[in-house]
N, C-alpha and C. Protein backbone atom coordinates (compact mmCIF):
# COMPACT_ATOMS: atom_id res chain seq x y z
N UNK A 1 -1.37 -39.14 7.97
CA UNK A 1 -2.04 -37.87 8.16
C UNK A 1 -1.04 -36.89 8.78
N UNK A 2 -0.84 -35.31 8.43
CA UNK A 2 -0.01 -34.44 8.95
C UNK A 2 -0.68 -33.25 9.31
N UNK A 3 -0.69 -32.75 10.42
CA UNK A 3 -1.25 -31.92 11.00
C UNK A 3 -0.27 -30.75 11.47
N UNK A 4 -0.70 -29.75 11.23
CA UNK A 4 -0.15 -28.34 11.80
C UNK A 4 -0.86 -27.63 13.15
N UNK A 5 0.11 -27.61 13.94
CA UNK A 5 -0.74 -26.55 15.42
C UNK A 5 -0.04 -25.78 15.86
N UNK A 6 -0.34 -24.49 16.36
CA UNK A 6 0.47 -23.73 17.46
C UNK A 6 0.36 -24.42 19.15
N UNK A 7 1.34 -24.33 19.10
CA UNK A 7 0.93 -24.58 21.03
C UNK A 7 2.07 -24.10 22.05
N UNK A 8 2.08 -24.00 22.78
CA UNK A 8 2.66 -23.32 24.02
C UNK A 8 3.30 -24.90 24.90
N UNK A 9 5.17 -24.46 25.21
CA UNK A 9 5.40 -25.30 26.33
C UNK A 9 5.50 -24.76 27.85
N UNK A 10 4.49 -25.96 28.38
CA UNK A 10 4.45 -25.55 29.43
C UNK A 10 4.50 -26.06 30.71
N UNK A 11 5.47 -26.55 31.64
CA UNK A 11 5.69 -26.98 32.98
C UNK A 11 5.50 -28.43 32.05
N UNK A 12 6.61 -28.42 30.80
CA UNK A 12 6.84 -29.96 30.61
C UNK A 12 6.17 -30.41 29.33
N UNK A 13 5.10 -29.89 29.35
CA UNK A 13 4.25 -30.09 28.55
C UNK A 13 3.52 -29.83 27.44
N UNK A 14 3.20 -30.00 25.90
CA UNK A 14 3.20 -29.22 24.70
C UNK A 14 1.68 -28.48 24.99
N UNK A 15 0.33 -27.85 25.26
CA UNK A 15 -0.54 -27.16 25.45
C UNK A 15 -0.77 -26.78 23.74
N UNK A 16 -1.36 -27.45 22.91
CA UNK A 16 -2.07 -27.27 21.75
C UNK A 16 -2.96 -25.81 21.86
N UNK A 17 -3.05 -25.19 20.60
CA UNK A 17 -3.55 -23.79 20.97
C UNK A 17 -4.87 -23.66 20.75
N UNK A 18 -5.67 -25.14 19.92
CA UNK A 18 -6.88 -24.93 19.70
C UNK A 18 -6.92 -27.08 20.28
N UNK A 19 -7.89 -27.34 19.61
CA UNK A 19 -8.32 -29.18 20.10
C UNK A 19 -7.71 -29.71 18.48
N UNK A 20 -6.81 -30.41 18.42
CA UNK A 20 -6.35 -31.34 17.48
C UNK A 20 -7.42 -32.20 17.09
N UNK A 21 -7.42 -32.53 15.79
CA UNK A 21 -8.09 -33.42 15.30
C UNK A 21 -8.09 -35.01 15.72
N UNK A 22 -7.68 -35.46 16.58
CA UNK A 22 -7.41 -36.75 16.85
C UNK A 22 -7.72 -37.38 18.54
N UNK A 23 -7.92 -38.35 18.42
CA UNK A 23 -8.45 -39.60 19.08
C UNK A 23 -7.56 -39.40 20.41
N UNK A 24 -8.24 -39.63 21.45
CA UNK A 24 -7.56 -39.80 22.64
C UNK A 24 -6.19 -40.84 22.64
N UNK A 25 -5.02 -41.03 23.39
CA UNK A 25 -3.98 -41.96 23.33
C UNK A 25 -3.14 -41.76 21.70
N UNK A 26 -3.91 -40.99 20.74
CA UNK A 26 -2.82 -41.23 19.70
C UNK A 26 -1.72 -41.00 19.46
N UNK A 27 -0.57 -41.85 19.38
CA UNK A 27 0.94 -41.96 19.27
C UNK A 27 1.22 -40.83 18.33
N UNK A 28 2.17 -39.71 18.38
CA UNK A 28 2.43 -38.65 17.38
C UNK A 28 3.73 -39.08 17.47
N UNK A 29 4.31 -38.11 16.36
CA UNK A 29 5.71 -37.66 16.41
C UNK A 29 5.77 -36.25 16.08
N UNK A 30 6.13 -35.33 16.72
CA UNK A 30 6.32 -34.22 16.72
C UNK A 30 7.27 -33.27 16.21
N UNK A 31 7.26 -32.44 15.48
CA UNK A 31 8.50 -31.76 14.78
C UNK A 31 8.23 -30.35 15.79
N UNK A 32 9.41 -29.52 16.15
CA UNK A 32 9.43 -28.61 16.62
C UNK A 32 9.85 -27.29 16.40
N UNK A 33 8.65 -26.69 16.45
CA UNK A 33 9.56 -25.15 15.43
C UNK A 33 9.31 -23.98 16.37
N UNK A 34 10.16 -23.51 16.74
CA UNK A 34 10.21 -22.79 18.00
C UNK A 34 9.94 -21.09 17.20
N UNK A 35 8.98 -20.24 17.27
CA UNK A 35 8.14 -19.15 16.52
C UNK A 35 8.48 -18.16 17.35
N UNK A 36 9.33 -17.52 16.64
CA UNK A 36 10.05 -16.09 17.38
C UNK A 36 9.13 -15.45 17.12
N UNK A 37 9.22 -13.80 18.11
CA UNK A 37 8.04 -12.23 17.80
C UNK A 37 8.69 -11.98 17.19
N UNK A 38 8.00 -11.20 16.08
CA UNK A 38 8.54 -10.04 15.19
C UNK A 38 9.73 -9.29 15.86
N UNK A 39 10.27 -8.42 16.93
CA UNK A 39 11.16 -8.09 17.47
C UNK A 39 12.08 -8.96 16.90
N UNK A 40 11.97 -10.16 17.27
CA UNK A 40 13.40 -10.98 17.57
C UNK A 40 13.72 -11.45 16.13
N UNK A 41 13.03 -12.02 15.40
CA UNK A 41 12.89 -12.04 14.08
C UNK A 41 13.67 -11.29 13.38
N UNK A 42 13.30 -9.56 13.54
CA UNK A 42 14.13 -8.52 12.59
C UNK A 42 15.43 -8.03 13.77
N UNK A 43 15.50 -8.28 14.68
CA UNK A 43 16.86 -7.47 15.49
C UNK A 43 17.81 -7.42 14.18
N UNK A 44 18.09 -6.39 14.14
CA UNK A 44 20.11 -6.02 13.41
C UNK A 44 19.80 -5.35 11.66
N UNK A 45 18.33 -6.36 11.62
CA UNK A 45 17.92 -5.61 10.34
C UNK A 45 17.85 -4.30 9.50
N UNK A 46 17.55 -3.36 10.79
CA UNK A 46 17.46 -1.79 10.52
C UNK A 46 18.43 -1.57 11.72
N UNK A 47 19.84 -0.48 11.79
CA UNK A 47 20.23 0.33 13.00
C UNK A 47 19.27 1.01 13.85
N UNK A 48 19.56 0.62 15.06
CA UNK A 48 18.34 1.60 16.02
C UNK A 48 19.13 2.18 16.84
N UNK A 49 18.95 3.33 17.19
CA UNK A 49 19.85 4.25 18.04
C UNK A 49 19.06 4.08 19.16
N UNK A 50 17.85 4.27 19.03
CA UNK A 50 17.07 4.21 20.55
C UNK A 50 17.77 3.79 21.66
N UNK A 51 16.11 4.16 22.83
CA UNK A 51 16.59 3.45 24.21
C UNK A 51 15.96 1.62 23.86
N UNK A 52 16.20 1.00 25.03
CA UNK A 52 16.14 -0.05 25.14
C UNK A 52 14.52 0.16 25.29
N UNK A 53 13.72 1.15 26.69
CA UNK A 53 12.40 0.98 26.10
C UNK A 53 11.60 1.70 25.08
N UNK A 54 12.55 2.67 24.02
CA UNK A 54 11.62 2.88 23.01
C UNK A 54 11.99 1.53 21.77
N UNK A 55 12.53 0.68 21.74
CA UNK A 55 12.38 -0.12 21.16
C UNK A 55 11.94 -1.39 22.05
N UNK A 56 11.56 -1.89 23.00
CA UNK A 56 10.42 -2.01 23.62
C UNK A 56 8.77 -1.91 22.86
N UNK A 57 8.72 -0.55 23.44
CA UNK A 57 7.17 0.15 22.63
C UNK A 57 7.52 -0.27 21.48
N UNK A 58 8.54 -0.06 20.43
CA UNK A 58 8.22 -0.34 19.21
C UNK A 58 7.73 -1.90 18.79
N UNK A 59 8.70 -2.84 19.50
CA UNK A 59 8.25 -4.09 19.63
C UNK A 59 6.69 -4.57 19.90
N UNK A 60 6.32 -3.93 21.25
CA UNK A 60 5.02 -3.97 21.15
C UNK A 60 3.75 -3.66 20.14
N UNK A 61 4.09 -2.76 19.54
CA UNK A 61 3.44 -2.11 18.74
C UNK A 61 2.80 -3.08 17.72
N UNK A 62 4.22 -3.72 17.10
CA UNK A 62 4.45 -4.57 15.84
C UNK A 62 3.14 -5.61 15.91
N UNK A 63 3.72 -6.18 17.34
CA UNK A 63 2.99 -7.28 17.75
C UNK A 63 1.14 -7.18 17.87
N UNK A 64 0.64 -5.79 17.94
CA UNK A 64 -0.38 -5.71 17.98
C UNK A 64 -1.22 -5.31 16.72
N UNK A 65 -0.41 -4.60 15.68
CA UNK A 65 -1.05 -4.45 13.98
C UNK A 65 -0.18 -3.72 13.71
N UNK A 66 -0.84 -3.14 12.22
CA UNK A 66 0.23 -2.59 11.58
C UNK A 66 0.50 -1.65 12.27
N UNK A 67 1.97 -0.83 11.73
CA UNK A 67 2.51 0.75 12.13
C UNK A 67 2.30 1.69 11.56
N UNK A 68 1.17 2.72 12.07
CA UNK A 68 1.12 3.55 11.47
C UNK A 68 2.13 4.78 11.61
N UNK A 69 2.09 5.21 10.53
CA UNK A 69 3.15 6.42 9.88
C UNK A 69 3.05 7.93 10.26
């Protein structure tokens, strides 16, 4: 059986983002895919002249829906 989850590390520990399908004690093996923000994702993609916090705000932005025009 192969299962997909988001989860958060935290003070050691993997924190699943919703309840996994499975049985208390079950032995996993874990693959790890570490999920960059959009920011970090596109850096270098487009030149930005900006400041550091208007690309900031822009970052934020991304992260919350689309950009409007």
């Amino acid at each position: 059986m192969s299962v997909s989850l988001d989860a958060t590390y935290e003070n050691g520990v993997f924190v699943p983002a919703e309840q996994p399908p499975l049985k208390e004690h079950t032995h996993v093996r874990l693959h790890v895919e570490v999920r960059e923000d959009v920011a970090d994702r596109t850096a270098g993609i487009v030149g930005f002249s900006g400041t550091l916090a208007e690309y900031l705000e822009i970052a934020k932005m991304s992260e919350e829906g689309p950009l409007q025009g």
